[in-house]
C-alpha atoms as a PDB file:
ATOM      1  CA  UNK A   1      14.674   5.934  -0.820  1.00  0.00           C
ATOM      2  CA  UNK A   2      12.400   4.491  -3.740  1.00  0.00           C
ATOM      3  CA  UNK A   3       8.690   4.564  -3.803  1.00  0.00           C
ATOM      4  CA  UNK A   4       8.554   0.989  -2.997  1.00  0.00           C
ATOM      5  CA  UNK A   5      10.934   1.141   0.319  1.00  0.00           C
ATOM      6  CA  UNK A   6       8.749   3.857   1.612  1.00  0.00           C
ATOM      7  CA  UNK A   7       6.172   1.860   0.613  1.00  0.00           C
ATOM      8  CA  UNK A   8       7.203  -1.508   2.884  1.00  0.00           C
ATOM      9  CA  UNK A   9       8.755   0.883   5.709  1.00  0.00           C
ATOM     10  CA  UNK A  10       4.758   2.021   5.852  1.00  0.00           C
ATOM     11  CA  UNK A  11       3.835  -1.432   5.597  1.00  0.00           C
ATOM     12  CA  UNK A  12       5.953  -2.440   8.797  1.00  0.00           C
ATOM     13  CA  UNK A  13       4.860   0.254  10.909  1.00  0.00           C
ATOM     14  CA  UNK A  14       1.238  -1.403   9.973  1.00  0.00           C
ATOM     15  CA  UNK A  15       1.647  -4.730  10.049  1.00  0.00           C
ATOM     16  CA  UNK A  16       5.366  -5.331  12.301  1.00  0.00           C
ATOM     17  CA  UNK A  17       4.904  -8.784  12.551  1.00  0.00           C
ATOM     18  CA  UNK A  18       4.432  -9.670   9.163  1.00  0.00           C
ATOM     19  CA  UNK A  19       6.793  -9.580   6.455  1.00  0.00           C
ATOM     20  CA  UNK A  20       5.219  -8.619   3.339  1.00  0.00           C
ATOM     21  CA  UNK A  21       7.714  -7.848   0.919  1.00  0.00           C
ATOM     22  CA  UNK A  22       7.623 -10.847  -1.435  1.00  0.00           C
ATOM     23  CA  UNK A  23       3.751 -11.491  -0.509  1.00  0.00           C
ATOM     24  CA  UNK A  24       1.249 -11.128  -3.805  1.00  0.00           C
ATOM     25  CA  UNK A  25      -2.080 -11.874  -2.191  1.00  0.00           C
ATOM     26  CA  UNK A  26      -2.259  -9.143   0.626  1.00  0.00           C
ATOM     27  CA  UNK A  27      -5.602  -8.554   0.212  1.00  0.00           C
ATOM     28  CA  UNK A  28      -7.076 -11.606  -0.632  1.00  0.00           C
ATOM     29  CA  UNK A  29      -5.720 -13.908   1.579  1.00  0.00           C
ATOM     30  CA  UNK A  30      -6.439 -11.330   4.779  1.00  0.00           C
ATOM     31  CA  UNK A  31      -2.872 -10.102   5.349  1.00  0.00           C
ATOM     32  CA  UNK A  32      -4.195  -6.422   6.509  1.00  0.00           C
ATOM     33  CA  UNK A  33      -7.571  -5.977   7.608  1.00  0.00           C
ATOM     34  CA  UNK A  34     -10.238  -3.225   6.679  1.00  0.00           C
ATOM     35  CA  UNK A  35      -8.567  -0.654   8.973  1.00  0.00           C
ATOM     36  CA  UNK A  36      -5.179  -1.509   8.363  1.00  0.00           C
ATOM     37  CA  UNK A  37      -6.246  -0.832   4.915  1.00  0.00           C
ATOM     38  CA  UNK A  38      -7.366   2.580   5.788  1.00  0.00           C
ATOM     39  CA  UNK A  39      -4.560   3.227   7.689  1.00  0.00           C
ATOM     40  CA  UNK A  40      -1.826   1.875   4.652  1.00  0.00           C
ATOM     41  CA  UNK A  41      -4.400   4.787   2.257  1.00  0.00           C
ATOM     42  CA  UNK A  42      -3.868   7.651   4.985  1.00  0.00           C
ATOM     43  CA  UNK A  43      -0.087   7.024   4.937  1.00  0.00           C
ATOM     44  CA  UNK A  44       0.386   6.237   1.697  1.00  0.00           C
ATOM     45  CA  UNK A  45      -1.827   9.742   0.921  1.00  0.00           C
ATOM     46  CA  UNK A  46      -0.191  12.133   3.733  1.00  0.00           C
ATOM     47  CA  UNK A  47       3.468  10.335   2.987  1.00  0.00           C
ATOM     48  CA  UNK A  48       3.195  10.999  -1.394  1.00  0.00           C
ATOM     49  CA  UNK A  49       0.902  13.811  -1.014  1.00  0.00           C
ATOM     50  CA  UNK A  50      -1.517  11.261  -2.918  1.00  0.00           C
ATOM     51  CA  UNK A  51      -4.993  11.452  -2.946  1.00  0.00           C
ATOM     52  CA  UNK A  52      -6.050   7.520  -3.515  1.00  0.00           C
ATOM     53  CA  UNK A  53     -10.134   7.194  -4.501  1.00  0.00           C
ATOM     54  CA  UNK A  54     -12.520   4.579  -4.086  1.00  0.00           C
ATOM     55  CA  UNK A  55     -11.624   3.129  -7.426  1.00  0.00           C
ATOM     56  CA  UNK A  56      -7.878   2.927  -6.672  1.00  0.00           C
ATOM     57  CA  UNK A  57      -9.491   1.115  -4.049  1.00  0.00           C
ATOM     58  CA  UNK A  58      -9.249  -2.523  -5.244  1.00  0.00           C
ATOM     59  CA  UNK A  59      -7.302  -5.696  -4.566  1.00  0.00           C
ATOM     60  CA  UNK A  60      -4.854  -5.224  -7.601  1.00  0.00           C
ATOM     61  CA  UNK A  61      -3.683  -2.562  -5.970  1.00  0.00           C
ATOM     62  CA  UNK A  62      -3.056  -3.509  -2.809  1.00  0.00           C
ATOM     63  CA  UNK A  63      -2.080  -7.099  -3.505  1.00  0.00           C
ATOM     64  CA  UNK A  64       1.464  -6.651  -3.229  1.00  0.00           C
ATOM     65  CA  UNK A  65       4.061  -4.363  -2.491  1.00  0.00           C
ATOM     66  CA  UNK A  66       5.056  -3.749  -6.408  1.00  0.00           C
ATOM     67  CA  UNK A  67       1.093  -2.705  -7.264  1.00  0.00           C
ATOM     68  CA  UNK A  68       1.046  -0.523  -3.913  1.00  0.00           C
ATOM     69  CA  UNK A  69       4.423   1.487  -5.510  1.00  0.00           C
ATOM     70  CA  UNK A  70       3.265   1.277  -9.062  1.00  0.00           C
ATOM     71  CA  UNK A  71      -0.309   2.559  -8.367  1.00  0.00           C
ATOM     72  CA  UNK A  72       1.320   5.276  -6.189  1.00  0.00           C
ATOM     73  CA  UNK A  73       4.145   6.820  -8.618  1.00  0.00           C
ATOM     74  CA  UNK A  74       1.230   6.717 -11.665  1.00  0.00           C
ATOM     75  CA  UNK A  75      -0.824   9.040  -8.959  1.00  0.00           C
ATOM     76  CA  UNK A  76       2.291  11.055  -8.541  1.00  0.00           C
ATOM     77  CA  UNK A  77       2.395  11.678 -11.940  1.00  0.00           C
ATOM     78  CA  UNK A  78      -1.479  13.071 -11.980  1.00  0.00           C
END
């Protein structure tokens, strides 16, 4: 399984009745909310054995599914 179909398999179990695979504003147009956010980090982290910081913590990251798997394998590689 690739980084990014881990990535929206984590994203369903957050959000089930949203599809956001093709969706490139998930943060600014107020797909997740602040604790699905939190919840998306503490998977992501526990799932990649990741540790994601506050400055990983910003909308380009999180916009889309592609930025969520590209920041994650680049902290894989850390």
């Amino acid at each position: 399984m690739t980084t990014r179909e881990q990535v929206l398999a984590i994203l369903k179990e957050i959000k089930p009745t949203k599809n956001l695979e093709n969706v490139t504003d998930i943060i600014e147009k107020g797909y997740i909310d602040s604790f699905e956010l939190m919840s998306l980090v503490a998977n992501l982290s526990e799932k990649f054995g990741i540790e994601i910081t506050i400055e990983e913590l910003i909308p380009e990251n999180f916009n889309s599914v592609d930025a969520i798997s590209k920041m994650v394998d680049s902290l894989k590689k850390d």
